[in-house]
N, C-alpha and C. Protein backbone atom coordinates (compact mmCIF):
# COMPACT_ATOMS: atom_id res chain seq x y z
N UNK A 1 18.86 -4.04 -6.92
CA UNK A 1 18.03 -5.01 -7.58
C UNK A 1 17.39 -4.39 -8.82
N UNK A 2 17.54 -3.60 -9.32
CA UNK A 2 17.42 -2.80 -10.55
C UNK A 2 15.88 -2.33 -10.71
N UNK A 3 15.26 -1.71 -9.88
CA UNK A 3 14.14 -1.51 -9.50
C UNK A 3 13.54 -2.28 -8.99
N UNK A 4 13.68 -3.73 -8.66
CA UNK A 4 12.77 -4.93 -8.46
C UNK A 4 12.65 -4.90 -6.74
N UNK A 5 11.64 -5.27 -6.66
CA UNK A 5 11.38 -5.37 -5.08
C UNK A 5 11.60 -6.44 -4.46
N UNK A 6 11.47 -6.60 -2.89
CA UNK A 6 11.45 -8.00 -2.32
C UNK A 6 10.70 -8.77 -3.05
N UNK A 7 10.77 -10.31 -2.71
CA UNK A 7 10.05 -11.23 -3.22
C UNK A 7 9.59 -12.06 -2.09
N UNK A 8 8.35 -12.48 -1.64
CA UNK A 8 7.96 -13.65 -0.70
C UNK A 8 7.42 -14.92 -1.46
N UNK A 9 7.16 -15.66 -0.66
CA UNK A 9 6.07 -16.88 -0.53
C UNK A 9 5.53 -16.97 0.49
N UNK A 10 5.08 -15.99 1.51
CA UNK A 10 3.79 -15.84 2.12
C UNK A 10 4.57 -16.49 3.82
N UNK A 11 5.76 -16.88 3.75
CA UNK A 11 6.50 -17.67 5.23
C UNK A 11 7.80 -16.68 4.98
N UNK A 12 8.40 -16.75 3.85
CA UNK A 12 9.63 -15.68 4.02
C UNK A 12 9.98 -14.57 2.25
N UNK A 13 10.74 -14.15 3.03
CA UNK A 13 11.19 -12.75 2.44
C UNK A 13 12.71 -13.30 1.54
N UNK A 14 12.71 -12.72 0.31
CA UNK A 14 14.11 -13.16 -0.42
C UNK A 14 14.35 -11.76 -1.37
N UNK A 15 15.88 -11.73 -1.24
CA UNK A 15 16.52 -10.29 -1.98
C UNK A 15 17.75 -10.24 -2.24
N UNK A 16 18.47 -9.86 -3.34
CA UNK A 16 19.81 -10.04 -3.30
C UNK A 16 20.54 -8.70 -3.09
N UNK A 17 21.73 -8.83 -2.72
CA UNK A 17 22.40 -7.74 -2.29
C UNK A 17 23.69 -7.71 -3.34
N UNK A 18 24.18 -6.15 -3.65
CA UNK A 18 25.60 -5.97 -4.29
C UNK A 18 26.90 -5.70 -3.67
N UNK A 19 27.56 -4.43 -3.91
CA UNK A 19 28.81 -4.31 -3.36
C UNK A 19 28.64 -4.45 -2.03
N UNK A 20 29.89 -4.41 -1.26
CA UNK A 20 30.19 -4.00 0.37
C UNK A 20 31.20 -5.49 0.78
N UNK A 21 30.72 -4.99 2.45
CA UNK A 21 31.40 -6.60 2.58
C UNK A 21 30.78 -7.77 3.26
N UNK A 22 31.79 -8.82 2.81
CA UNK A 22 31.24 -10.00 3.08
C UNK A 22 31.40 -10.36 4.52
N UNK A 23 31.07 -10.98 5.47
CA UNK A 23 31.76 -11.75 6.80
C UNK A 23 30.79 -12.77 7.75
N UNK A 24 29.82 -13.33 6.47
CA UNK A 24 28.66 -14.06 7.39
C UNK A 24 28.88 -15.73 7.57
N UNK A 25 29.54 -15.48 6.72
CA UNK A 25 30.47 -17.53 7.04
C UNK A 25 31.25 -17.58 8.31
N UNK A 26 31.68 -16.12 8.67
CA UNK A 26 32.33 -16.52 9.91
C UNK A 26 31.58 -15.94 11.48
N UNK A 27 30.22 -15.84 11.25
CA UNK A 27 29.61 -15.37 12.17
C UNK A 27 29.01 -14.01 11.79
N UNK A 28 29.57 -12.92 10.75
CA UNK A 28 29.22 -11.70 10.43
C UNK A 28 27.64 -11.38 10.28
N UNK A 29 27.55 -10.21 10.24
CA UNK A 29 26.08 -9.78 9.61
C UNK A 29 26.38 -9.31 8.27
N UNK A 30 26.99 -9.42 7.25
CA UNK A 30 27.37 -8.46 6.56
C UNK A 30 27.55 -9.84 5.29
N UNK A 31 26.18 -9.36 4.17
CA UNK A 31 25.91 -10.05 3.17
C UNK A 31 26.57 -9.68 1.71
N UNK A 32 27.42 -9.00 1.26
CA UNK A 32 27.31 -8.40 0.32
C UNK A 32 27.40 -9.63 -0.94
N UNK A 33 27.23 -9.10 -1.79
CA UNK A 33 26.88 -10.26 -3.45
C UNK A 33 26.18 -11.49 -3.23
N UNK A 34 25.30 -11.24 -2.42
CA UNK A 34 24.70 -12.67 -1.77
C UNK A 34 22.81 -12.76 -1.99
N UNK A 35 22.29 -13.64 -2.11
CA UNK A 35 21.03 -14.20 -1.83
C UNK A 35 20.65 -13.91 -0.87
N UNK A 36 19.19 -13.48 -0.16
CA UNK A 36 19.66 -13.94 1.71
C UNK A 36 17.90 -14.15 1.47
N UNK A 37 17.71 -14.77 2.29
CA UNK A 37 16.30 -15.47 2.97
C UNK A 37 16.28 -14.52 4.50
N UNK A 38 14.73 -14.34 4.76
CA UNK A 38 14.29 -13.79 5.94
C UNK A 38 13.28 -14.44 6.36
N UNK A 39 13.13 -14.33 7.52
CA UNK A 39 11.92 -15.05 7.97
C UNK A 39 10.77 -13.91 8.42
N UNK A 40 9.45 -14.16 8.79
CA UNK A 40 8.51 -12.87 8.97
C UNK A 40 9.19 -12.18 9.76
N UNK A 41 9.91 -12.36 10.81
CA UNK A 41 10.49 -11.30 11.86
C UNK A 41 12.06 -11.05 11.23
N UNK A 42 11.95 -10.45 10.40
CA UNK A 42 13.33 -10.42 9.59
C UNK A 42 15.07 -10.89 10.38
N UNK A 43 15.22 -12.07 10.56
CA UNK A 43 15.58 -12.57 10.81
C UNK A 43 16.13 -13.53 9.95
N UNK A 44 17.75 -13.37 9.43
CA UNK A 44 18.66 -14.15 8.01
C UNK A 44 18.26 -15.95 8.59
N UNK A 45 17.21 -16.20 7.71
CA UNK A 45 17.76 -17.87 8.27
C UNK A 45 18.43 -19.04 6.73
N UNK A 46 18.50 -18.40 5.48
CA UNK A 46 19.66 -18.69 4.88
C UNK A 46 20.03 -17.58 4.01
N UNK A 47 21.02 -18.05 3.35
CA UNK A 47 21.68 -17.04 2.45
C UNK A 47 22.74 -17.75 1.56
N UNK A 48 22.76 -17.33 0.51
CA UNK A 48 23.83 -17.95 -1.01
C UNK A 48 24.87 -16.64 -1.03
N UNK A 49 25.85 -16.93 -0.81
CA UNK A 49 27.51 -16.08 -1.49
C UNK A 49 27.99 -17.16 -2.27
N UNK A 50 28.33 -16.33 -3.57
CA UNK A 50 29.62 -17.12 -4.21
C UNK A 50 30.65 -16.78 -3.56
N UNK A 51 31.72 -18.21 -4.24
CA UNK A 51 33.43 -18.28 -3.38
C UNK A 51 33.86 -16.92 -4.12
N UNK A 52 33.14 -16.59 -5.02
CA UNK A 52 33.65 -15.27 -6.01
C UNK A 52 33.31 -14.29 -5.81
N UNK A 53 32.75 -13.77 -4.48
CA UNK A 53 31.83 -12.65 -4.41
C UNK A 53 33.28 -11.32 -3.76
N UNK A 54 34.72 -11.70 -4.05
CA UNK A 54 35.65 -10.70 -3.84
C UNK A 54 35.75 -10.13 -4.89
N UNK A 55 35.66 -11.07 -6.03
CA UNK A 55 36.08 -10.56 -7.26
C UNK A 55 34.40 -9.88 -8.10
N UNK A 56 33.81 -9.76 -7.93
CA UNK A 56 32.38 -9.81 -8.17
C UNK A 56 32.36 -7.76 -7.62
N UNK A 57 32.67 -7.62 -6.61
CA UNK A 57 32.85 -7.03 -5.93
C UNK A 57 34.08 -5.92 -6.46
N UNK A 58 35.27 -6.06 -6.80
CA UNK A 58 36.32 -5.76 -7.19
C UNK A 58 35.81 -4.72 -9.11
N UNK A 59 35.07 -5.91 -9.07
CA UNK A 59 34.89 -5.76 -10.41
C UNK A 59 33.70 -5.07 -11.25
N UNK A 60 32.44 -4.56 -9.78
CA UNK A 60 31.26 -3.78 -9.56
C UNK A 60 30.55 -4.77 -10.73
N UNK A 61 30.11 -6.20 -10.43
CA UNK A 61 29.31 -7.00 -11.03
C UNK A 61 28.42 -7.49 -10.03
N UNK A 62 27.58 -6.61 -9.45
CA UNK A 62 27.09 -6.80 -8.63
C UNK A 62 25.90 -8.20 -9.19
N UNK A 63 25.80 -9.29 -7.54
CA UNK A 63 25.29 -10.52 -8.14
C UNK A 63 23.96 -9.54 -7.93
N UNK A 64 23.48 -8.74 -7.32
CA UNK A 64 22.28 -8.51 -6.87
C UNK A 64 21.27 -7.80 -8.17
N UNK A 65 22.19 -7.44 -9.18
CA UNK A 65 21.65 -6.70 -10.48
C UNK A 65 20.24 -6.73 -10.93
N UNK A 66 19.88 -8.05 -10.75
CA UNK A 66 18.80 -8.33 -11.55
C UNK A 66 17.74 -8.58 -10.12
N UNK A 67 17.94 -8.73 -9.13
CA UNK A 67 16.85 -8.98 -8.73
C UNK A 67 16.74 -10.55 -8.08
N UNK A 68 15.34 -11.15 -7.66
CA UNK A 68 15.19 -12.76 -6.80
C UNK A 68 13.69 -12.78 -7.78
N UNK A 69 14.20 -14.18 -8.47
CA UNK A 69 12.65 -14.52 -9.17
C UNK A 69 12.46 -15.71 -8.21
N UNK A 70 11.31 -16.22 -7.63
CA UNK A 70 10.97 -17.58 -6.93
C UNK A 70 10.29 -18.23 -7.85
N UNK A 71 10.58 -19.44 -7.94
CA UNK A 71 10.22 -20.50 -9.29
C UNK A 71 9.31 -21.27 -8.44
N UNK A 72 7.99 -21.71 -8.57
CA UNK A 72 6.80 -22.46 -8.08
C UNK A 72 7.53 -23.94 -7.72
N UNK A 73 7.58 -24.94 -7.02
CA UNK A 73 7.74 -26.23 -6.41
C UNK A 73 7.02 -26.99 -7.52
N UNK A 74 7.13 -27.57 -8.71
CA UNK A 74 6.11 -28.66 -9.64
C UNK A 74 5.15 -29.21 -8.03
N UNK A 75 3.68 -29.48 -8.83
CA UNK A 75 2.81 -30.55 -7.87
C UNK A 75 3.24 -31.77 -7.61
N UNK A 76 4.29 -32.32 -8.59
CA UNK A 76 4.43 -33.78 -8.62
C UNK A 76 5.69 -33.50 -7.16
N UNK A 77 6.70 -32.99 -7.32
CA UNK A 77 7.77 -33.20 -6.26
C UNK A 77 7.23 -33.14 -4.65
């Protein structure tokens, strides 16, 4: 995450990950180029992979580079 740390909103934990491997669509633990959400008892309850995260991977473009910014909810929504 290029020095950047976890990120919360005070209910869960968010961080992105780079190389390795993937296998959590089919039951796996194993996040690599992915988003993932935690809950306080660190526990994955979602997570974002691109369909591209072989080639992402292949290609050391790690999605995790930059880091998880959380964008505020507008008052109106």
């Amino acid at each position: 995450m290029s020095g950047g740390g976890l990120v919360g909103d005070g209910t869960h934990i968010y961080f992105s990950t780079g190389n390795g491997d993937y296998n959590a669509a089919t039951g796996g633990q194993n996040y690599s180029q992915s988003i993932v959400g935690l809950d306080n008892s660190l526990n994955v309850l979602t997570y974002y992979t691109p369909s591209t995260w072989s080639s992402l991977n292949s290609g050391d473009n790690d999605l995790g580079g930059c880091g998880v910014l959380l964008i505020p909810e507008p008052a109106c929504w």
